[in-house]
N, C-alpha and C. Protein backbone atom coordinates (compact mmCIF):
# COMPACT_ATOMS: atom_id res chain seq x y z
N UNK A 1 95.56 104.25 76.25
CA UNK A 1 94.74 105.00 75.32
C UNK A 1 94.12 104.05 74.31
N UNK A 2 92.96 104.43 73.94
CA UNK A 2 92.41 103.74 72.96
C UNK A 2 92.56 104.49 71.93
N UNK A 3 91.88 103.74 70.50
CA UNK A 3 91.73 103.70 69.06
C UNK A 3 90.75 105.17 68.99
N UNK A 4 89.56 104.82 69.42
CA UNK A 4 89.02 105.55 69.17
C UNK A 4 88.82 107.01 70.38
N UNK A 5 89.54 107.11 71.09
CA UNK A 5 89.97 108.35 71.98
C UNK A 5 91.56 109.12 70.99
N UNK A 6 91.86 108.32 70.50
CA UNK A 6 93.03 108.88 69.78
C UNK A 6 92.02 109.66 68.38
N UNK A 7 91.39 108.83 67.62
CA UNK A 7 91.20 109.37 66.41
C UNK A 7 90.04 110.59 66.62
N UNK A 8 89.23 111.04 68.31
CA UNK A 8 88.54 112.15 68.60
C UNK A 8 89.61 113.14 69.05
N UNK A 9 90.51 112.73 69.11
CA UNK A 9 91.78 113.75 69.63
C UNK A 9 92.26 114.28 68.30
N UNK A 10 92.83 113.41 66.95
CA UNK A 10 93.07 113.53 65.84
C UNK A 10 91.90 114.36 64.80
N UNK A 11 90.68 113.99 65.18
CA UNK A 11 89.46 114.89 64.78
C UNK A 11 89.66 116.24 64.90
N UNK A 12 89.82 116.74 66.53
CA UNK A 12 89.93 118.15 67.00
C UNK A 12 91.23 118.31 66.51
N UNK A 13 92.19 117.99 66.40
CA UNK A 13 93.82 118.33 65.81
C UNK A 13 94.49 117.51 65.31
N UNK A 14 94.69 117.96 64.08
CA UNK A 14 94.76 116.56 62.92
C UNK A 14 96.07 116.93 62.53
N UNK A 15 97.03 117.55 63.21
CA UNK A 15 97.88 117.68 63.22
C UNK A 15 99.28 117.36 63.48
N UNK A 16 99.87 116.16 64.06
CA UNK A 16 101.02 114.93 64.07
C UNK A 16 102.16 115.72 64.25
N UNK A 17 103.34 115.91 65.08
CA UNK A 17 104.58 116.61 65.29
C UNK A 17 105.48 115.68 65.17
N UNK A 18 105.99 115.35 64.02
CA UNK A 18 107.34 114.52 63.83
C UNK A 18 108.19 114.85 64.60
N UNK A 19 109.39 114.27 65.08
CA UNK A 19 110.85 115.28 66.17
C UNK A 19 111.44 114.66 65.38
N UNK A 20 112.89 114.51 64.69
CA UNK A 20 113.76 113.98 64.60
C UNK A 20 115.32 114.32 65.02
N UNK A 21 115.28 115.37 66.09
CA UNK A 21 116.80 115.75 67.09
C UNK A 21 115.75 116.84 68.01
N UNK A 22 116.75 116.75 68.79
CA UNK A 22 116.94 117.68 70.11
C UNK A 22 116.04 118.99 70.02
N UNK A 23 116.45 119.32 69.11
CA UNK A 23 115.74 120.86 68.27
C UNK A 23 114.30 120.21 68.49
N UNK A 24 113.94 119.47 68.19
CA UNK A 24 112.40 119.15 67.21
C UNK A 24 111.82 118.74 68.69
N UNK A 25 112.45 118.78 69.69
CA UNK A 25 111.98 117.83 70.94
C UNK A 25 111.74 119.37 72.06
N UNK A 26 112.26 120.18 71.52
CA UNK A 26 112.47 121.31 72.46
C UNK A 26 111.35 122.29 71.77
N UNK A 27 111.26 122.52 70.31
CA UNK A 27 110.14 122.72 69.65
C UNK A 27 108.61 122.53 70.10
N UNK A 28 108.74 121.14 70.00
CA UNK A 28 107.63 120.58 70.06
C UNK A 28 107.00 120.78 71.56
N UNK A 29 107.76 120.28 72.79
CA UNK A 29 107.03 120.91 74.28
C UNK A 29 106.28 121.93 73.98
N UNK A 30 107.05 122.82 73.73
CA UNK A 30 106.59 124.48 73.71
C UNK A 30 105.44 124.46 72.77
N UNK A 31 105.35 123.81 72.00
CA UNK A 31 104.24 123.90 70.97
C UNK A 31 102.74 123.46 71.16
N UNK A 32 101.69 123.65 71.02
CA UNK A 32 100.00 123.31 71.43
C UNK A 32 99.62 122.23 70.89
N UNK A 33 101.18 121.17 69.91
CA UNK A 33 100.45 119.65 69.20
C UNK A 33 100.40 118.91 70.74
N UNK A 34 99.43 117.91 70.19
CA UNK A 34 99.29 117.20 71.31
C UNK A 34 100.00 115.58 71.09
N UNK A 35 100.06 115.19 69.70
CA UNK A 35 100.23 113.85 69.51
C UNK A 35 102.04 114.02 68.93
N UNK A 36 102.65 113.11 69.29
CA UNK A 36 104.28 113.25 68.78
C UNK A 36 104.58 112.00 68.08
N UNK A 37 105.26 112.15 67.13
CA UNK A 37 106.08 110.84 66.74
C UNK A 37 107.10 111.00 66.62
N UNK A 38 108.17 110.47 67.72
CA UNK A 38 109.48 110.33 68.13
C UNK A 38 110.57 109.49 66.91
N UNK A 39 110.98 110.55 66.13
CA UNK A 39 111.75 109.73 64.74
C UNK A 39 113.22 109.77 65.16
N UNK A 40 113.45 109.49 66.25
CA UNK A 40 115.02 109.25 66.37
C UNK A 40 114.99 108.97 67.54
N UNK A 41 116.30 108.73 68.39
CA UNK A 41 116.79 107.96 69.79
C UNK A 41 117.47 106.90 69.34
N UNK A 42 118.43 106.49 70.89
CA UNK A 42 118.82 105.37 71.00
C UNK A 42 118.59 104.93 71.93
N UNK A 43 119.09 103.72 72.18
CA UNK A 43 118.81 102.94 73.40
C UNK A 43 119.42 103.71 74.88
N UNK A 44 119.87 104.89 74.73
CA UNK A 44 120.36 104.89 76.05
C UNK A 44 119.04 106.59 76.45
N UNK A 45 118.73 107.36 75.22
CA UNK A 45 117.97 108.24 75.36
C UNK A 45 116.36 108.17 75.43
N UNK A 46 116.25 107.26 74.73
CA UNK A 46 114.84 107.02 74.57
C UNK A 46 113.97 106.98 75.47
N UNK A 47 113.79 106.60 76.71
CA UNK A 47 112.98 106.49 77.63
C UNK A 47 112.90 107.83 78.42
N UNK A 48 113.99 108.45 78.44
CA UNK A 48 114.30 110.21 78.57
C UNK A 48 113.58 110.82 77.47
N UNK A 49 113.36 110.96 76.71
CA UNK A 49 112.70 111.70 75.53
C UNK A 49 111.24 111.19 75.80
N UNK A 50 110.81 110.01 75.87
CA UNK A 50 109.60 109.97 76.30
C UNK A 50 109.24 110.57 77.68
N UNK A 51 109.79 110.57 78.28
CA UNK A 51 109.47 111.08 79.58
C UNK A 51 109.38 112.70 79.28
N UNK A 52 110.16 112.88 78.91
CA UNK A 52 109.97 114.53 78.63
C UNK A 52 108.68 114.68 78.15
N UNK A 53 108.63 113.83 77.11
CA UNK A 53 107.41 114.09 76.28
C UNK A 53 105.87 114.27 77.32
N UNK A 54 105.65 113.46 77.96
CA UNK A 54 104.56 112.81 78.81
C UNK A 54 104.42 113.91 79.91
N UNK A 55 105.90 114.61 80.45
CA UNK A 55 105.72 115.51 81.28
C UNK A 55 105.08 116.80 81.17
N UNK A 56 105.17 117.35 79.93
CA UNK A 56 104.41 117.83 78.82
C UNK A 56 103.06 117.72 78.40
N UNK A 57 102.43 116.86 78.68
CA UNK A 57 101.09 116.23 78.43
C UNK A 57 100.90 115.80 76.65
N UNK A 58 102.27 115.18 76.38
CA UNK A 58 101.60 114.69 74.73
C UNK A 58 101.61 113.17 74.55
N UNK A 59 100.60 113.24 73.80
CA UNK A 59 101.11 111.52 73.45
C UNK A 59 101.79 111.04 72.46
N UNK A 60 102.76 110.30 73.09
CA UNK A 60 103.83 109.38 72.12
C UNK A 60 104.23 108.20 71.51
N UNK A 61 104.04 108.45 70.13
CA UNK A 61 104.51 107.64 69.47
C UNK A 61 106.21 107.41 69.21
N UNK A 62 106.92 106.23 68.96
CA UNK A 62 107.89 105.64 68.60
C UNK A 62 107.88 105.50 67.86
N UNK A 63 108.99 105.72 66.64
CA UNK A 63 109.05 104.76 65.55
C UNK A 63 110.47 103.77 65.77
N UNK A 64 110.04 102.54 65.82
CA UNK A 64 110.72 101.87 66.83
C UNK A 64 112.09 101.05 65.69
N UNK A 65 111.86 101.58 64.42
CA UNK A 65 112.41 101.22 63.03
C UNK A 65 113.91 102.31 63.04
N UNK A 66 113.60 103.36 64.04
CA UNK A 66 114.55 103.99 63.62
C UNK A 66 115.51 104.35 65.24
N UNK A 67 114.86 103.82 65.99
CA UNK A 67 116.19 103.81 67.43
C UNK A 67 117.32 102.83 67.39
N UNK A 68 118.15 103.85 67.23
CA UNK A 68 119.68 103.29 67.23
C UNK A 68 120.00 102.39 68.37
N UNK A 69 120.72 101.20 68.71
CA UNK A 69 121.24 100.75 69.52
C UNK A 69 120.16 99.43 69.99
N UNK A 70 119.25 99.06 69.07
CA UNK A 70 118.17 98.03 69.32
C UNK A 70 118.44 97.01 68.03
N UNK A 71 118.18 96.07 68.42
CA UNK A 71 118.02 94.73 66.95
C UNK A 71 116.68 95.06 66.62
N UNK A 72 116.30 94.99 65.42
CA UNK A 72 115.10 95.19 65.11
C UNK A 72 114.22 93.97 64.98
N UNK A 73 114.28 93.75 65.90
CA UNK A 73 113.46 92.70 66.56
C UNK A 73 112.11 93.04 67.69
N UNK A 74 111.57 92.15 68.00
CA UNK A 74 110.32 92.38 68.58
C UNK A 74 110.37 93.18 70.01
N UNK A 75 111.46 92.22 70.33
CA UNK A 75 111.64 92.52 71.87
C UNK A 75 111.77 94.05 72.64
N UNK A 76 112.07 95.14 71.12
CA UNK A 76 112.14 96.28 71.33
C UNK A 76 110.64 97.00 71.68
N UNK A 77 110.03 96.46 71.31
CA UNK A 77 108.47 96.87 71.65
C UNK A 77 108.09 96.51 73.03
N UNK A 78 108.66 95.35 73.66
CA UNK A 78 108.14 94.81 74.85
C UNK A 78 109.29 96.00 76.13
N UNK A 79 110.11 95.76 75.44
CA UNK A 79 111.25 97.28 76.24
C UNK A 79 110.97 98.06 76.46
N UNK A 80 110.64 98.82 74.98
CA UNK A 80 109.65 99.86 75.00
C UNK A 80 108.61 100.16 76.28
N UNK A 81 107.63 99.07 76.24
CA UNK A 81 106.28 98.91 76.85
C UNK A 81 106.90 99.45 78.57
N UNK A 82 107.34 98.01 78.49
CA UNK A 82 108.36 98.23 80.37
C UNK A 82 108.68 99.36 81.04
N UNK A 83 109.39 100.25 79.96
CA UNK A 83 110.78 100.76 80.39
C UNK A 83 110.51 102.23 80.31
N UNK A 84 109.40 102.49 79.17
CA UNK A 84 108.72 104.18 78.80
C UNK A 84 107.57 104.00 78.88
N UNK A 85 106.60 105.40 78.88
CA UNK A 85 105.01 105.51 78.93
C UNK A 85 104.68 105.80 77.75
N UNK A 86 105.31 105.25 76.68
CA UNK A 86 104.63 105.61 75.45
C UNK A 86 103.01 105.25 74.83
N UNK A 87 102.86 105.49 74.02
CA UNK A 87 101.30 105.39 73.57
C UNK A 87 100.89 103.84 73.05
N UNK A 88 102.45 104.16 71.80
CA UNK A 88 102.60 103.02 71.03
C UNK A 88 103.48 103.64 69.81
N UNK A 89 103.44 103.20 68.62
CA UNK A 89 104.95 102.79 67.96
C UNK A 89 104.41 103.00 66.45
N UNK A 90 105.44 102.80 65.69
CA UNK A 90 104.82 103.56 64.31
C UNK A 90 106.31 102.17 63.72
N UNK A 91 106.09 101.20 62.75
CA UNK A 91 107.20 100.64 62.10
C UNK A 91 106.51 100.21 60.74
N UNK A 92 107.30 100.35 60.06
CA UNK A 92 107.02 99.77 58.66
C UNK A 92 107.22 97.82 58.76
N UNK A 93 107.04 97.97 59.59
CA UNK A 93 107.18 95.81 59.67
C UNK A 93 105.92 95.23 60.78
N UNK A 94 105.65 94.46 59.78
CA UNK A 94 103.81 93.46 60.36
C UNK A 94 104.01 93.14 61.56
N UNK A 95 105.67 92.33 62.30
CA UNK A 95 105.72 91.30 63.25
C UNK A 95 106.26 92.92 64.60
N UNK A 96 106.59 94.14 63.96
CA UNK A 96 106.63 95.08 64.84
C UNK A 96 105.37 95.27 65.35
N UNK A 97 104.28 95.67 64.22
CA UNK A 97 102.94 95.87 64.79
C UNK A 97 101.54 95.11 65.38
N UNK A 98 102.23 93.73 65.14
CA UNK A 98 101.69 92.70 65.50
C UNK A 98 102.32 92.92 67.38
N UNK A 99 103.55 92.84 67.20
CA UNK A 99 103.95 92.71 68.71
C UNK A 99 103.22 93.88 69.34
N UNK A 100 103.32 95.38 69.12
CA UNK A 100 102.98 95.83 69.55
C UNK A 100 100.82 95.97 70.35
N UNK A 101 100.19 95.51 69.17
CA UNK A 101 98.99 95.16 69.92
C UNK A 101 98.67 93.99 70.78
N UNK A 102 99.90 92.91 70.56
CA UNK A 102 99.71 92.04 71.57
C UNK A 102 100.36 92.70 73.09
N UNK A 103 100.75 94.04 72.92
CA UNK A 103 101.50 94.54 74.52
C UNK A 103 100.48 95.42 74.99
N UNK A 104 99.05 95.56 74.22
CA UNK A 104 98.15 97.05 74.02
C UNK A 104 98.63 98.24 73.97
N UNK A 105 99.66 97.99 72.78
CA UNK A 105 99.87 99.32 72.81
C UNK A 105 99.45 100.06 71.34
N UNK A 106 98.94 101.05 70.86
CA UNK A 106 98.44 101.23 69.99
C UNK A 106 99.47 101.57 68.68
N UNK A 107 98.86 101.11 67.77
CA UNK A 107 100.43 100.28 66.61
C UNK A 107 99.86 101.17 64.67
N UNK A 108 100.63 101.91 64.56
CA UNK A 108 100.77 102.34 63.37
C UNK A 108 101.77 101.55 62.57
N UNK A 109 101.14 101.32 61.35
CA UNK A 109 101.42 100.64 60.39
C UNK A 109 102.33 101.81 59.20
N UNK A 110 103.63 102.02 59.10
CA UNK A 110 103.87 102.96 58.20
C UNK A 110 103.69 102.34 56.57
N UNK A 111 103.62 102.64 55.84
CA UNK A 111 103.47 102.05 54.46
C UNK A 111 104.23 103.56 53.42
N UNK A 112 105.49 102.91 52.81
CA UNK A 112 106.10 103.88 51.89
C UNK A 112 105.51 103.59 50.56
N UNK A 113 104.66 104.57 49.76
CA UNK A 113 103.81 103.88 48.72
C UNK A 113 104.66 104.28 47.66
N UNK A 114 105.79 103.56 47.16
CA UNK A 114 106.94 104.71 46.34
C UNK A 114 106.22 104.11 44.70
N UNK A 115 105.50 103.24 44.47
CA UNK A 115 105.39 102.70 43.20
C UNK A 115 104.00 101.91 43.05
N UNK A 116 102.99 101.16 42.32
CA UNK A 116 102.16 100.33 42.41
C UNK A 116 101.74 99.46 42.68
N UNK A 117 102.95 98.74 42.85
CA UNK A 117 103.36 97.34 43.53
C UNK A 117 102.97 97.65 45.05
N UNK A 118 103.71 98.29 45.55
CA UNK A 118 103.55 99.00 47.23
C UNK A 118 101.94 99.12 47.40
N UNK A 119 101.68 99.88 46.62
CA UNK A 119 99.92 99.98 46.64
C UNK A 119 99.22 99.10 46.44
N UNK A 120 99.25 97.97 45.49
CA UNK A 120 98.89 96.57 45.74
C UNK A 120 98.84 96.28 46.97
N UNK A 121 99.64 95.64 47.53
CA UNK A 121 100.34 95.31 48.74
C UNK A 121 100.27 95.63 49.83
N UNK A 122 99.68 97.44 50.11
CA UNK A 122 99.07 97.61 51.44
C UNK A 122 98.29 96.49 51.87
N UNK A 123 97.12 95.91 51.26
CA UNK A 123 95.83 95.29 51.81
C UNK A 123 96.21 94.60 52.34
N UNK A 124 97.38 93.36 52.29
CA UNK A 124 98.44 92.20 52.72
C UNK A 124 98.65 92.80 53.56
N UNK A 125 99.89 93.57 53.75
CA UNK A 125 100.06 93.86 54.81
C UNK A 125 99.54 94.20 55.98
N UNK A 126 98.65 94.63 55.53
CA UNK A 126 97.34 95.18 56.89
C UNK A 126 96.56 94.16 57.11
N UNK A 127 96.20 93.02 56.48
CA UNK A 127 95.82 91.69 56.82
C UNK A 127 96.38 90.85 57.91
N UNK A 128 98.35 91.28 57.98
CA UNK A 128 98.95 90.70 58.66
C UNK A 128 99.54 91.39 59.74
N UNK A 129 99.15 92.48 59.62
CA UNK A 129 99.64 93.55 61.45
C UNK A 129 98.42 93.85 62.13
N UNK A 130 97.42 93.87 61.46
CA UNK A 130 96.28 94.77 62.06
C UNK A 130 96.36 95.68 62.95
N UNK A 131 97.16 96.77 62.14
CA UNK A 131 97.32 97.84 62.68
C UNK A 131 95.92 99.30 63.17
N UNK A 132 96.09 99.63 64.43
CA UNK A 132 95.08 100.61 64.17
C UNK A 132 94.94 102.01 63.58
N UNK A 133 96.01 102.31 63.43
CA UNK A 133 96.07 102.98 62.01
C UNK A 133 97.54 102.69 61.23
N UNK A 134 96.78 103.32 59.68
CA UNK A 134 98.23 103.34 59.08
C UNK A 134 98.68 104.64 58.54
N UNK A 135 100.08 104.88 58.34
CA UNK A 135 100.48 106.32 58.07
C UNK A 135 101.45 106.14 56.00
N UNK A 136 100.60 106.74 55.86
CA UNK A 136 100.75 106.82 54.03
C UNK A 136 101.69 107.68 53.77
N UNK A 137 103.38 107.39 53.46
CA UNK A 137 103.88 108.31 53.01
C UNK A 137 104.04 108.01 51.56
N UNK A 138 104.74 109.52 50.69
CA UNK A 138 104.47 110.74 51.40
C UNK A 138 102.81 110.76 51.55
N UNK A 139 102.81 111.62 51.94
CA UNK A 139 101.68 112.15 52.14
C UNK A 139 100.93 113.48 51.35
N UNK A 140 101.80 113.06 50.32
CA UNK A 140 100.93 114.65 49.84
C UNK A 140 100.57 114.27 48.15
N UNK A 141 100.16 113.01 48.39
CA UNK A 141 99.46 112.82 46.79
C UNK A 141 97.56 112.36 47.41
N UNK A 142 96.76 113.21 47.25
CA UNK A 142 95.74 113.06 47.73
C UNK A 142 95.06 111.79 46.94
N UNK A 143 95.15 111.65 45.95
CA UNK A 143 94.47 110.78 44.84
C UNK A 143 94.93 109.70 45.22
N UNK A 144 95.91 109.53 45.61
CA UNK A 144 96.55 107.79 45.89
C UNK A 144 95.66 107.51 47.59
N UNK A 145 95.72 109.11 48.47
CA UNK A 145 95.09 108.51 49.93
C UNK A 145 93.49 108.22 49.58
N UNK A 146 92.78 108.81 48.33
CA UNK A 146 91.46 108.87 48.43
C UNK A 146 91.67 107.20 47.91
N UNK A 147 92.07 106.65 47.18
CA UNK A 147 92.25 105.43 46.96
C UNK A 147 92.16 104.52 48.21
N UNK A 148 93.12 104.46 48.72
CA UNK A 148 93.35 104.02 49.93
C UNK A 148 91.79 103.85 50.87
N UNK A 149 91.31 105.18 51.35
CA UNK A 149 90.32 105.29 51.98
C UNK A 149 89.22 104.28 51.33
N UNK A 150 89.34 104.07 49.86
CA UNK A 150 88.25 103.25 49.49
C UNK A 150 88.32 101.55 49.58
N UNK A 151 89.59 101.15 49.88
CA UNK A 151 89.92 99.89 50.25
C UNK A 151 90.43 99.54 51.18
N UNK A 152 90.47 100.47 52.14
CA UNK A 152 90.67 99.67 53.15
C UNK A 152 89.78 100.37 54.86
N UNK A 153 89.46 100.04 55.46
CA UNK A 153 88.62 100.68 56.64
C UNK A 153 89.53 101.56 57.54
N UNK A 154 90.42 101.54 57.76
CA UNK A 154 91.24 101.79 58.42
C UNK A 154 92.03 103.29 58.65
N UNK A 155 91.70 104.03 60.34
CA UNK A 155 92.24 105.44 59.40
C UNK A 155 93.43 105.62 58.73
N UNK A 156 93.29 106.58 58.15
CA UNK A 156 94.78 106.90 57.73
C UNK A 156 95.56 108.38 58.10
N UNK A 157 96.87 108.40 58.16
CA UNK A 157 97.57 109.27 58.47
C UNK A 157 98.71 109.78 57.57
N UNK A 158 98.04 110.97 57.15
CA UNK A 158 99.70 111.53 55.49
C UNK A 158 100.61 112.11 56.32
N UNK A 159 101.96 111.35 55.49
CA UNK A 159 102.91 111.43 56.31
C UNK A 159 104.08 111.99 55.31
N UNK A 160 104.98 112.71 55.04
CA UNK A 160 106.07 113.03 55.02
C UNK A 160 105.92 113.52 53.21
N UNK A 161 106.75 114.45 53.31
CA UNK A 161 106.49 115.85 52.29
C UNK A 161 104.95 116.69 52.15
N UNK A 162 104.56 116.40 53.54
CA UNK A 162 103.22 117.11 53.68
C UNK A 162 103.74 118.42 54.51
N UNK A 163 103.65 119.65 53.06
CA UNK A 163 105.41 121.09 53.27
C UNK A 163 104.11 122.41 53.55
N UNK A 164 102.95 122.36 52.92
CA UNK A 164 102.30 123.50 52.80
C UNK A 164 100.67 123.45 53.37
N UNK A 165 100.64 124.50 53.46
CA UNK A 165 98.92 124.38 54.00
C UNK A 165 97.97 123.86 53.01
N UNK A 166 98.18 123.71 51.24
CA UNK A 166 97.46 123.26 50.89
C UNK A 166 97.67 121.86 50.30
N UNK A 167 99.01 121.25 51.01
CA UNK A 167 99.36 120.09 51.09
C UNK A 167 98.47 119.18 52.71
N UNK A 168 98.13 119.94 53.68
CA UNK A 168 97.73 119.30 54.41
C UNK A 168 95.86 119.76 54.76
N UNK A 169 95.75 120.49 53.57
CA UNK A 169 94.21 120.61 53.38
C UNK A 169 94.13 119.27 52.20
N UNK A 170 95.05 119.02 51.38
CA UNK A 170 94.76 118.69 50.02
C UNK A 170 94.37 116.86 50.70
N UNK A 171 95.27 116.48 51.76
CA UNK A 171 95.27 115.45 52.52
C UNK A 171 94.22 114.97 53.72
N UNK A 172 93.84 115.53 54.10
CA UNK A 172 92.65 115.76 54.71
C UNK A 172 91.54 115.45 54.22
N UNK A 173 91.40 116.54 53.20
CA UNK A 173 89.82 116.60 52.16
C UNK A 173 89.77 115.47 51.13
N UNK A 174 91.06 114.40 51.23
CA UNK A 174 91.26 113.47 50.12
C UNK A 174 90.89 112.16 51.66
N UNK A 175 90.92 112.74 52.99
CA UNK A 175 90.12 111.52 53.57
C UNK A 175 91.21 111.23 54.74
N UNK A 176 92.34 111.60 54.69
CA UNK A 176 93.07 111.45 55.79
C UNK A 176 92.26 112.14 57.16
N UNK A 177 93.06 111.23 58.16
CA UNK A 177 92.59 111.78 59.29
C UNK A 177 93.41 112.54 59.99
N UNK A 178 94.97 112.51 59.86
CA UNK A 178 95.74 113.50 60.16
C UNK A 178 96.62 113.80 59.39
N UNK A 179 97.60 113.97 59.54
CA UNK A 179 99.11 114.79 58.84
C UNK A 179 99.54 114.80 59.91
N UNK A 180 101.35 114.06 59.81
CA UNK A 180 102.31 114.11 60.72
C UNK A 180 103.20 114.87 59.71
N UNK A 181 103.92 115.68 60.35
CA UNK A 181 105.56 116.67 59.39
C UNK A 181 106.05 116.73 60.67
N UNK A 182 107.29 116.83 60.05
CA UNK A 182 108.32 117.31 60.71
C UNK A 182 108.71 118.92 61.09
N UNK A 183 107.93 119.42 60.28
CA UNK A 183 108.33 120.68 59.96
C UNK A 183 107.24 121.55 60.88
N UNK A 184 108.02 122.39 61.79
CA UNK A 184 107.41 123.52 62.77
C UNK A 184 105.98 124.60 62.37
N UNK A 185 106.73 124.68 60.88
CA UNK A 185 105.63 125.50 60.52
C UNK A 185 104.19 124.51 60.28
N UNK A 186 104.23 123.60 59.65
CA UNK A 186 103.19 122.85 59.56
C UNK A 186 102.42 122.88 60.95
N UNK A 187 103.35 122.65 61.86
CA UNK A 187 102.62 122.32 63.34
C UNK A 187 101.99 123.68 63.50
N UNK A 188 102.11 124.64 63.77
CA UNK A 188 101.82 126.05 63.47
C UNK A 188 100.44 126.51 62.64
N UNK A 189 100.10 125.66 62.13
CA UNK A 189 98.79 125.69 60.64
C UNK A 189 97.80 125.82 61.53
């Protein structure tokens, strides 16, 4: 998949299905999102959960920061690549998302913006993953994503405490291109 076949998919449904257990994986099939981000597994499930996923027709993301039973090291991306049909990977670390576009696989950049410093500091970081997109948590301060949108090219994706419909209008209309939650009802909007 490409960059820009993902973000015409994200256009028509800007909508992101976090899973983080069993529940959220059984949810989500049944559900009309199309794009997933897989927030849990370990090394012995993971390639099973993607597969489910794919059988399904969605595309999957990893967040490869949070599968149990891996060093968080690079090599988990190249495993990844091998071993599942995933899309590509979502980590808060440059040399994750660096690895991952050197495997073509398409590489989200997470960025936790908890303070000013962090917000400084996106531009660096995205200097050094060149990620094709990045995902802004939380996600539900629009004024910090409209910021964002003005410095850097890159889409963006609000991510986490994005709880209400006018949390994921408020994110949107501030320039995001999607909203990932965890939460069913969101997917449901």
């Amino acid at each position: 998949m490409k960059v820009n076949d993902l973000c015409e998919i994200l256009m028509e449904d800007p909508i992101i299905a976090g899973i983080k257990d069993d529940k959220g994986l059984q949810s989500v099939i049944s559900s009309n999102r199309k794009v997933v981000f897989v927030l849990y597994g370990d090394i012995l499930n993971i390639t099973e959960i993607v597969q489910r996923l794919k059988l399904n027709n969605k595309i999957v993301f990893i967040n490869v920061d949070l599968i149990d039973g891996f060093s968080q090291k690079e090599i988990i991306v190249q495993y990844l690549k091998k071993y599942s049909q995933l899309d590509g990977i979502l980590s808060a670390k440059a040399s994750m998302i660096k690895t991952a576009k050197s495997e073509g696989l398409l590489a989200i950049h997470r960025s936790f913006l908890i303070d000013s410093f962090a917000f400084h500091n996106l531009d660096k970081q995205v200097d050094i993953s060149h990620p094709d997109f990045i995902e802004i948590l939380p996600g539900c301060i629009p004024t910090v994503i409209s910021w964002i949108i003005e410095k850097i090219t890159i889409p963006i994706i609000a991510g986490g405490l994005v709880c209400t419909k006018e949390d994921v209008i408020a994110a949107l209309s501030a320039g995001a291109l999607a909203i990932s939650s965890t939460n069913p009802e969101v997917w449901n909007m």
